[in-house]
N, C-alpha and C. Protein backbone atom coordinates (compact mmCIF):
# COMPACT_ATOMS: atom_id res chain seq x y z
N UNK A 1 53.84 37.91 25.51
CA UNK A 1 52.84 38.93 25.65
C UNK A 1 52.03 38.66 26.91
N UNK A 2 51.77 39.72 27.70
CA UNK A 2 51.23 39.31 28.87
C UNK A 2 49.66 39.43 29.00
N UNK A 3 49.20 39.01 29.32
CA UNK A 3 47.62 38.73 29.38
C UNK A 3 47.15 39.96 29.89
N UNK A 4 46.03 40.50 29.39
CA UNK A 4 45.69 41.93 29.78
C UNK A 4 44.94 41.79 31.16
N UNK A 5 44.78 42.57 32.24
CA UNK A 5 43.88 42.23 33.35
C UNK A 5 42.16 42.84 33.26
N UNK A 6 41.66 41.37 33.61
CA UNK A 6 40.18 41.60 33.22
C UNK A 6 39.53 42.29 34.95
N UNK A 7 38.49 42.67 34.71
CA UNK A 7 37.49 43.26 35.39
C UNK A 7 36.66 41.57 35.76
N UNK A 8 36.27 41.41 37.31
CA UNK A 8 35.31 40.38 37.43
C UNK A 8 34.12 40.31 36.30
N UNK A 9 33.76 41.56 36.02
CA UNK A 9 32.52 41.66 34.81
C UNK A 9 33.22 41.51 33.45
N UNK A 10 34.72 41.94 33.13
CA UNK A 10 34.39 41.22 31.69
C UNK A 10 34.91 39.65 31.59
N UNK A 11 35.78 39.55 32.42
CA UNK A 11 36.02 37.90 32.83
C UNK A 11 34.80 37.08 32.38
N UNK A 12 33.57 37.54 33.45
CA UNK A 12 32.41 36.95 33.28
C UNK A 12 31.64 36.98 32.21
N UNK A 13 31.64 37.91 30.99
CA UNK A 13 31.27 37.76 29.89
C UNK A 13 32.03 37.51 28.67
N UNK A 14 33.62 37.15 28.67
CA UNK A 14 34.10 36.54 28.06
C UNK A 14 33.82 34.81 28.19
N UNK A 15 33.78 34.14 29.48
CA UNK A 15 33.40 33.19 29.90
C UNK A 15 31.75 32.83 29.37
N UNK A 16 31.24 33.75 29.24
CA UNK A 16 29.77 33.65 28.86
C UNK A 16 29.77 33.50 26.98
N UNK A 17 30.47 34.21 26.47
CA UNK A 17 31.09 34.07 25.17
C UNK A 17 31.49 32.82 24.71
N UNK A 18 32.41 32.31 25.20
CA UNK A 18 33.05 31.37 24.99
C UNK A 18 31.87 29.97 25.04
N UNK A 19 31.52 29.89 26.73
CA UNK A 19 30.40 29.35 26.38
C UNK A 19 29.48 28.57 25.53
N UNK A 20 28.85 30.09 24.88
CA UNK A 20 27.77 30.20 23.75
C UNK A 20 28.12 29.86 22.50
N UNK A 21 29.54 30.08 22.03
CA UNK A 21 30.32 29.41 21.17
C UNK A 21 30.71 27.73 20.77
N UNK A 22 30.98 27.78 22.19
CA UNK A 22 30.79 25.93 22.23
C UNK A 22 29.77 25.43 22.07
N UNK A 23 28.50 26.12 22.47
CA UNK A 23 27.20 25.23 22.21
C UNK A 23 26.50 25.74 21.33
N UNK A 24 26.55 26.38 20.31
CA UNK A 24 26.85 26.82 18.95
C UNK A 24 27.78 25.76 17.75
N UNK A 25 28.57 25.72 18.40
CA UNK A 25 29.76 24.49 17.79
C UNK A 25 29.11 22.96 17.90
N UNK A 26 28.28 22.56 19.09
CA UNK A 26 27.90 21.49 19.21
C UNK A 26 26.51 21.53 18.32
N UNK A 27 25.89 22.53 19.05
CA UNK A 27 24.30 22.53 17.91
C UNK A 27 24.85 22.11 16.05
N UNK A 28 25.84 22.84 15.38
CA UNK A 28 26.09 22.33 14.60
C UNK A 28 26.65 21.29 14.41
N UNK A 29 27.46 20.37 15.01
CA UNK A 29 27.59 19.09 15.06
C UNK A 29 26.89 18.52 14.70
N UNK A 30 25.76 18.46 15.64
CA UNK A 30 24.87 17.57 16.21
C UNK A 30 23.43 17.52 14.27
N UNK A 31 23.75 18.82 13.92
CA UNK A 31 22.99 18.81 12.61
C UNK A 31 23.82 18.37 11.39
N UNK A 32 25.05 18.12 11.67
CA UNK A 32 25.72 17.65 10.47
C UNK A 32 25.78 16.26 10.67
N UNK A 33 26.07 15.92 11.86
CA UNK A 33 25.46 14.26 12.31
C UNK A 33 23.60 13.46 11.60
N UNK A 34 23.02 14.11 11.93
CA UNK A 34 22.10 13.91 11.81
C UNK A 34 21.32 14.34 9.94
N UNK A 35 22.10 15.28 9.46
CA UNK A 35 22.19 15.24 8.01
C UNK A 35 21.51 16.59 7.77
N UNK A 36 20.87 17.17 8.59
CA UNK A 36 20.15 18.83 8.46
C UNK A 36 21.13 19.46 7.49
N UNK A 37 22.87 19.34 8.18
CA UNK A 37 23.20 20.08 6.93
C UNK A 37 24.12 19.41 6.42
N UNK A 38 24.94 19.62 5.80
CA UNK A 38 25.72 18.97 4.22
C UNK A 38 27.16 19.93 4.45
N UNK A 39 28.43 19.08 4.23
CA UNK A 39 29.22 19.48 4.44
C UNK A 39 30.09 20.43 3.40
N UNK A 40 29.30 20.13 2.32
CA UNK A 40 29.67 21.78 1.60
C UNK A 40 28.98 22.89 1.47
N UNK A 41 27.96 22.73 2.51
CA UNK A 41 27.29 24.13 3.20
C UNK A 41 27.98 24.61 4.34
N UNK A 42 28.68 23.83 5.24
CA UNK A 42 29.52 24.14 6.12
C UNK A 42 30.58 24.50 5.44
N UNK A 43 30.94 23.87 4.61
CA UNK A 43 32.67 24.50 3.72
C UNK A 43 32.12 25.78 3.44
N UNK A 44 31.05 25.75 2.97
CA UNK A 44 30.76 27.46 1.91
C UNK A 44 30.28 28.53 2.57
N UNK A 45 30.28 28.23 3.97
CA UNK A 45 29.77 29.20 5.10
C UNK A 45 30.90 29.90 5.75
N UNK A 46 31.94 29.85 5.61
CA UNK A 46 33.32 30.10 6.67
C UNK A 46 33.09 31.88 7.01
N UNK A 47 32.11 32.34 6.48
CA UNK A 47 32.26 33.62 7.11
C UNK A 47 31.65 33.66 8.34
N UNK A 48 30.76 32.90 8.70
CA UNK A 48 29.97 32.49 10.13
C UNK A 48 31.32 31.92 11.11
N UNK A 49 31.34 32.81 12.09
CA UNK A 49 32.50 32.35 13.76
C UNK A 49 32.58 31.53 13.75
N UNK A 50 31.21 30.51 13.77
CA UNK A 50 31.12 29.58 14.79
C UNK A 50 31.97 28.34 13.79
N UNK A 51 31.42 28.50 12.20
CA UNK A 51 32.30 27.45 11.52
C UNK A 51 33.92 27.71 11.44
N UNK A 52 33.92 29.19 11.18
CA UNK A 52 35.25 29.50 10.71
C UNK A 52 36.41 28.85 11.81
N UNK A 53 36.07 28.95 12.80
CA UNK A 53 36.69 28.45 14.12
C UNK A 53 37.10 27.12 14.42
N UNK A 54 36.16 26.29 13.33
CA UNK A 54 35.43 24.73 14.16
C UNK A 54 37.25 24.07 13.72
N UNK A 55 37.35 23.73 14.17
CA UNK A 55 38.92 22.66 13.96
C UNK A 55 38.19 21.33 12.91
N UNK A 56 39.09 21.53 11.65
CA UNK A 56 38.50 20.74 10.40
C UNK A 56 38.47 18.87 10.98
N UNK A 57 39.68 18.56 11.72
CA UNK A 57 39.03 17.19 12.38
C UNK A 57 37.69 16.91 13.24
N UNK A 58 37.14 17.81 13.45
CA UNK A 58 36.22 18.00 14.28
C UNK A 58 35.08 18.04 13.96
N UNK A 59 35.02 18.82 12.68
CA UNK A 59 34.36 18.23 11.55
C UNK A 59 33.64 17.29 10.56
N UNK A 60 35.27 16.53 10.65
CA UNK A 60 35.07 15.20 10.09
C UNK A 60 34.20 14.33 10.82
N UNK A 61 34.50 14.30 12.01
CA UNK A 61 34.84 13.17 12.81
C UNK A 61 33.12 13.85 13.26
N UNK A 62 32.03 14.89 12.59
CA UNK A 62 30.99 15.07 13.38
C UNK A 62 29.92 14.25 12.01
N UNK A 63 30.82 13.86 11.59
CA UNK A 63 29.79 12.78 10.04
C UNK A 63 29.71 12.09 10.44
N UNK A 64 28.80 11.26 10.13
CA UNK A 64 28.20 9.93 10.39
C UNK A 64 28.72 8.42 9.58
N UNK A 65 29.83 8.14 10.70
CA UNK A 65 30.47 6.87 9.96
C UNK A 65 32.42 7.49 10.23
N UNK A 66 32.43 8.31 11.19
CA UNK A 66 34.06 8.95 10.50
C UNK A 66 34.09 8.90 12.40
N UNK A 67 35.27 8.56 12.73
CA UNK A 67 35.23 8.62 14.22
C UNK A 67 36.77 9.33 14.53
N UNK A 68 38.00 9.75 14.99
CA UNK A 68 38.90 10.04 15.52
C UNK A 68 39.63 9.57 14.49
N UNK A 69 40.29 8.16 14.08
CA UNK A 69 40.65 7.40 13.83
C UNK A 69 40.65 7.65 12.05
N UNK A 70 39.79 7.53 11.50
CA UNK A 70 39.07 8.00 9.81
C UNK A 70 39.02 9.08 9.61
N UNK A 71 39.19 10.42 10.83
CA UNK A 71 39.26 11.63 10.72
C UNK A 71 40.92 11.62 10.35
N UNK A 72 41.91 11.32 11.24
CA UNK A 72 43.00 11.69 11.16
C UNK A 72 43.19 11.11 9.69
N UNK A 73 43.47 9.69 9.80
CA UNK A 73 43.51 9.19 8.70
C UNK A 73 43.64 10.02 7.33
N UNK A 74 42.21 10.34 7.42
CA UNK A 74 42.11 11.38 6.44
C UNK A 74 42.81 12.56 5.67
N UNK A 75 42.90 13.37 7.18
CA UNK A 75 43.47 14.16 6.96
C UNK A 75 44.84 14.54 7.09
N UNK A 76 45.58 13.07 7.25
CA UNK A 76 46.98 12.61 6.70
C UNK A 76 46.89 12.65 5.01
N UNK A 77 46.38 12.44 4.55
CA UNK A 77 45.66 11.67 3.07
C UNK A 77 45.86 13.30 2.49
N UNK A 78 45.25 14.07 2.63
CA UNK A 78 44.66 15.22 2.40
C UNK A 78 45.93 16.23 2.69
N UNK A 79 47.04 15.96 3.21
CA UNK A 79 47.51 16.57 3.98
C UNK A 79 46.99 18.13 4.23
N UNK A 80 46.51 17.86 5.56
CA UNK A 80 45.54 19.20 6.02
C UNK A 80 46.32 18.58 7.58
N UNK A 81 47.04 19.77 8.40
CA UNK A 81 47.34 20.39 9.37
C UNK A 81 46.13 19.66 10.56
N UNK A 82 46.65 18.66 11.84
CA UNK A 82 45.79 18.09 12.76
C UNK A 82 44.67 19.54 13.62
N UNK A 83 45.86 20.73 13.25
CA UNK A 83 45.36 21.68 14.03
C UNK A 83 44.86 22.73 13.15
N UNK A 84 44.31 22.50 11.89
CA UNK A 84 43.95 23.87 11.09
C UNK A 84 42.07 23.84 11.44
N UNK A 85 42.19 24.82 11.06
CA UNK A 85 39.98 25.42 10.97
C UNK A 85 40.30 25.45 9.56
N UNK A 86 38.96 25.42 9.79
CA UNK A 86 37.91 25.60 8.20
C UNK A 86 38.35 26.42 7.47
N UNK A 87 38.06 27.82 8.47
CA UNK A 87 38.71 29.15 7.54
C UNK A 87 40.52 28.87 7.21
N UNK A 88 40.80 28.06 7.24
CA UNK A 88 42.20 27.89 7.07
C UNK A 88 42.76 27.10 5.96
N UNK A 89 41.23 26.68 5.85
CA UNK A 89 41.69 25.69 4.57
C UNK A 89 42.46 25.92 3.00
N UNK A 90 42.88 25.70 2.22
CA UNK A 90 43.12 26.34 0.70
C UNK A 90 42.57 25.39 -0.10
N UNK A 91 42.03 25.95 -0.84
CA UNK A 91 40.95 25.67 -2.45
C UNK A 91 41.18 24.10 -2.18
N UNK A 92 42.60 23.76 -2.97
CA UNK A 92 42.83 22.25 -3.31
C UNK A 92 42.05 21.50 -1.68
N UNK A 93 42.98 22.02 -0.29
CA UNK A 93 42.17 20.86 0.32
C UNK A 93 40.27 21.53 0.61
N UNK A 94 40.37 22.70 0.61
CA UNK A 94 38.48 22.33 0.18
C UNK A 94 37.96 21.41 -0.39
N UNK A 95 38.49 21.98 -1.87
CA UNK A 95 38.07 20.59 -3.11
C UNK A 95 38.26 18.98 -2.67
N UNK A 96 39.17 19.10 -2.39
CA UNK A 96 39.54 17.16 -2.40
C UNK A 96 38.52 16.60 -0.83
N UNK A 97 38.21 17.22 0.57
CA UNK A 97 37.32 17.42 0.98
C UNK A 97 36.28 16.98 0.68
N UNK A 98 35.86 18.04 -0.57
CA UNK A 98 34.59 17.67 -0.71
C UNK A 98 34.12 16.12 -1.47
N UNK A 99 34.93 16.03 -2.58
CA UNK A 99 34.84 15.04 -3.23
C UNK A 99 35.13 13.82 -2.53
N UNK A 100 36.36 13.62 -1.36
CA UNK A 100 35.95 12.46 -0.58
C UNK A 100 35.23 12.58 0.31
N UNK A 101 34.29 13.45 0.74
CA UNK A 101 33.07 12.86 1.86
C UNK A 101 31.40 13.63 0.88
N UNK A 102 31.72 13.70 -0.14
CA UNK A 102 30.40 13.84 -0.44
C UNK A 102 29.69 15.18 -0.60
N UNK A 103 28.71 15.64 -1.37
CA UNK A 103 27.98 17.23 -1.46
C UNK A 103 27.66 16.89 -0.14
């Protein structure tokens, strides 16, 4: 499929999109690190972009105590896909999820 051709202006606000998304993605990080929020408020949110999107190692690995390494791990364990999102998840690996890292 060939890439549609953008206009310098929507180029520039897809780029601006994208962006705002990433630092959207990090702002939540940075609160699931720090404990503001709880990772089955992030599981139970998937209708929000910014989670539905987030790549579930990415996730992991934004807890406190879980690095690259304890992420994969994991989600060998779990068998959950290196490359799935949140919104991608099914019930069982929600559930098991939750119960190994905690409400």
């Amino acid at each position: 499929m060939a890439l549609p051709k953008l206009t310098d202006e929507q180029r520039r606000e897809a780029l601006e999109k994208a962006a705002q998304s990433r630092r959207e993605r990090a702002e939540l990080r940075v609160k699931i690190k720090n404990g503001e929020v709880s990772i089955a408020d992030v599981l139970a949110d998937t209708d929000n972009p910014i989670v539905a999107r987030m790549k579930v190692s990415m996730l992991i690995e934004s807890l406190p105590g879980y690095g690259k390494a304890k992420a994969t791990k994991l989600m060998e364990e779990l068998e959950i896909s290196p490359s799935r999102r949140v919104k991608g998840l099914g019930t069982r690996q929600r559930e098991e999820l939750l119960e190994r890292l905690g409400n």
